[in-house]
Protein backbone atom coordinates (compact mmCIF):
# COMPACT_ATOMS: atom_id res chain seq x y z
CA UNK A 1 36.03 -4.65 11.07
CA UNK A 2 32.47 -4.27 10.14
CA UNK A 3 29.87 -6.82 9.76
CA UNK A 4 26.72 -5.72 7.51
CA UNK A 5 23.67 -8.16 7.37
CA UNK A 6 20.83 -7.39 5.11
CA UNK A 7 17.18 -8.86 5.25
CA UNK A 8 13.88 -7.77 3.43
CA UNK A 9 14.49 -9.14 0.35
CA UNK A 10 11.82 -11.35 -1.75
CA UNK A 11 9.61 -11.78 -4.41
CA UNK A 12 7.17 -9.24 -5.21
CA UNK A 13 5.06 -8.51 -8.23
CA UNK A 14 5.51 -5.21 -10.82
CA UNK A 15 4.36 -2.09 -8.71
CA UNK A 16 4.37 -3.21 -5.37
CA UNK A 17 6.51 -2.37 -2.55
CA UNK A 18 9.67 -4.20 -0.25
CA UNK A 19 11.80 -2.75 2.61
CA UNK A 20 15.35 -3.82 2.86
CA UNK A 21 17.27 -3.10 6.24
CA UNK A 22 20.81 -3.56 6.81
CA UNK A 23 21.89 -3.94 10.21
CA UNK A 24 25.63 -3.07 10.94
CA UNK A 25 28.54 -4.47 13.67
CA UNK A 26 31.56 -3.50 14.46
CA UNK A 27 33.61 -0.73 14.68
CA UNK A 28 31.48 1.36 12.68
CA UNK A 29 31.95 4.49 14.12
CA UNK A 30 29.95 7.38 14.14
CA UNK A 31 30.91 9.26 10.53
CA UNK A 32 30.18 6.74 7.74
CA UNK A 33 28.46 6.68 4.78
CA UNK A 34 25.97 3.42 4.60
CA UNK A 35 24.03 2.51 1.04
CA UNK A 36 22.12 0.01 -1.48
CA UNK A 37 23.91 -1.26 -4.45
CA UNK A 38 22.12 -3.71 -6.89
CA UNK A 39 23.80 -6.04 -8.65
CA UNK A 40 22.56 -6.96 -12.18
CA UNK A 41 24.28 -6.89 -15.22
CA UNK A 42 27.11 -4.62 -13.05
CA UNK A 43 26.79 -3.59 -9.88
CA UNK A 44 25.59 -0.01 -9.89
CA UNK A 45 24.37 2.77 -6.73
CA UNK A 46 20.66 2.26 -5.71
CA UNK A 47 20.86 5.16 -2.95
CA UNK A 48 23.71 5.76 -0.18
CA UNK A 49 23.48 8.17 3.15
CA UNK A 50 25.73 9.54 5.49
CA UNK A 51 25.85 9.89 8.86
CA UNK A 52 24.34 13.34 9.09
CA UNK A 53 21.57 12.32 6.42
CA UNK A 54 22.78 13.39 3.59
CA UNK A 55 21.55 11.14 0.64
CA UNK A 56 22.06 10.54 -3.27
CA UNK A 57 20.51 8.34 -5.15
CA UNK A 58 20.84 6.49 -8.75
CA UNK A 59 18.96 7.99 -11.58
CA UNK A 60 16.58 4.88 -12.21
CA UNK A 61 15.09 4.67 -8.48
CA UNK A 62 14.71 8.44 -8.13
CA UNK A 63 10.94 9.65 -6.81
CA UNK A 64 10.21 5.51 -6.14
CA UNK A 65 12.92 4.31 -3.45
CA UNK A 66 13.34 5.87 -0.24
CA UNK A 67 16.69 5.57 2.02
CA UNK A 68 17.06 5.99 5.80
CA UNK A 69 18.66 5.17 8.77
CA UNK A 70 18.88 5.08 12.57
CA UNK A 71 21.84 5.71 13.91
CA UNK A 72 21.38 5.08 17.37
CA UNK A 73 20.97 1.18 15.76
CA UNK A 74 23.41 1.67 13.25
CA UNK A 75 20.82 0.33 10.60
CA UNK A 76 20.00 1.59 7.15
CA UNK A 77 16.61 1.18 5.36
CA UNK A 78 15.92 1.06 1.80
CA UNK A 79 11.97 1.43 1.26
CA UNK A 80 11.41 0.24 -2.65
CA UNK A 81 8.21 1.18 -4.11
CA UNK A 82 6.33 1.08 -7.51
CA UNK A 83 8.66 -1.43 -8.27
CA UNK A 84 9.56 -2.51 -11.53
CA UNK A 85 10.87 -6.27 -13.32
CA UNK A 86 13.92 -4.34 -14.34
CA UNK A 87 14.75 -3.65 -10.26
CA UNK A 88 15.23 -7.43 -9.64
CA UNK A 89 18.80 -8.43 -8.91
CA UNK A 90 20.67 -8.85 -5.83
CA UNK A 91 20.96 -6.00 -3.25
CA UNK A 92 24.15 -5.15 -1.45
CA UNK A 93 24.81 -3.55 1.85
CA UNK A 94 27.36 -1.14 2.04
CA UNK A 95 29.50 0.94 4.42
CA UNK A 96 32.37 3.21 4.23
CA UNK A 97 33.95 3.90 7.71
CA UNK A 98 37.15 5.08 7.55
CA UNK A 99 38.31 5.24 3.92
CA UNK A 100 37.68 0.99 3.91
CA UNK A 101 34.47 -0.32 2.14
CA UNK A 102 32.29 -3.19 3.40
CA UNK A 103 29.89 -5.31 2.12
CA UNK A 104 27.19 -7.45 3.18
CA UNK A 105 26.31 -10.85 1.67
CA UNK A 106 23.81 -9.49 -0.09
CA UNK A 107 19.68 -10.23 -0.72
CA UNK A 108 17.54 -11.25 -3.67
CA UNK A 109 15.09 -8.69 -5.11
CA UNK A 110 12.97 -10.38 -7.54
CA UNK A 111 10.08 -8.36 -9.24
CA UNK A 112 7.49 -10.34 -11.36
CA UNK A 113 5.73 -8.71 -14.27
C-alpha cells in the first residue's frame, strides 16, 4: 500500500503563484511514476514524473507549472504560477508503483479573478 498526502493548496488571486507537495508512504518503491491531476469538470493530467525525472505535462499548464521531486523523501512538488480562475478545482496526488494507482485525498486550488 501507498499513502499520498497533499498540502499547499489555497486561495490565491489571478496571476499569482502556489506550491503543492505530496508526500508519499508506503511501499513505494524506487521506479514509480508520481503526478498532479485536477479535478474540475473531469479529472484531467496537470503534470506527472517518473522516477528518473522524466516529466509530461497537460497542454493548459505548459510554460506556467513546474513539477519535481525528491526522491530521497519520496515527495513530489507541483510549483503553479501565473495562475489563472480557470486552474481552480481540486488537486490530486497520484502514484503508480507497480502497475496499481493511488490517490491522495486531494487539495483545493481556488484562483480569484
Amino acid at each position: 500500500q501507498v499513502q499520498l498526502v497533499e498540502s499547499g493548496g489555497g486561495l490565491v488571486q489571478a496571476g499569482g503563484s502556489l506550491r503543492l507537495s505530496c508526500a508519499a508512504s508506503g511501499s513505494i518503491f524506487s521506479n514509480n511514476i508520481m503526478g498532479w491531476y485536477r479535478q474540475a469538470k473531469q479529472r484531467e493530467l496537470v503534470a506527472d514524473i517518473s522516477s528518473g525525472g522524466s516529466t509530461n505535462y497537460g497542454d493548459s499548464v505548459k510554460g506556467r507549472f513546474t513539477i519535481s521531486r525528491d526522491n530521497a523523501k519520496n515527495t513530489v512538488y507541483l510549483q503553479m504560477n501565473s495562475l489563472k480562475p480557470e486552474d481552480t478545482g481540486i488537486y490530486y496526488c497520484a502514484a503508480i508503483v507497480r502497475a496499481r494507482w493511488y490517490w491522495g485525498q486531494g487539495t483545493q486550488v481556488t484562483v480569484s479573478s
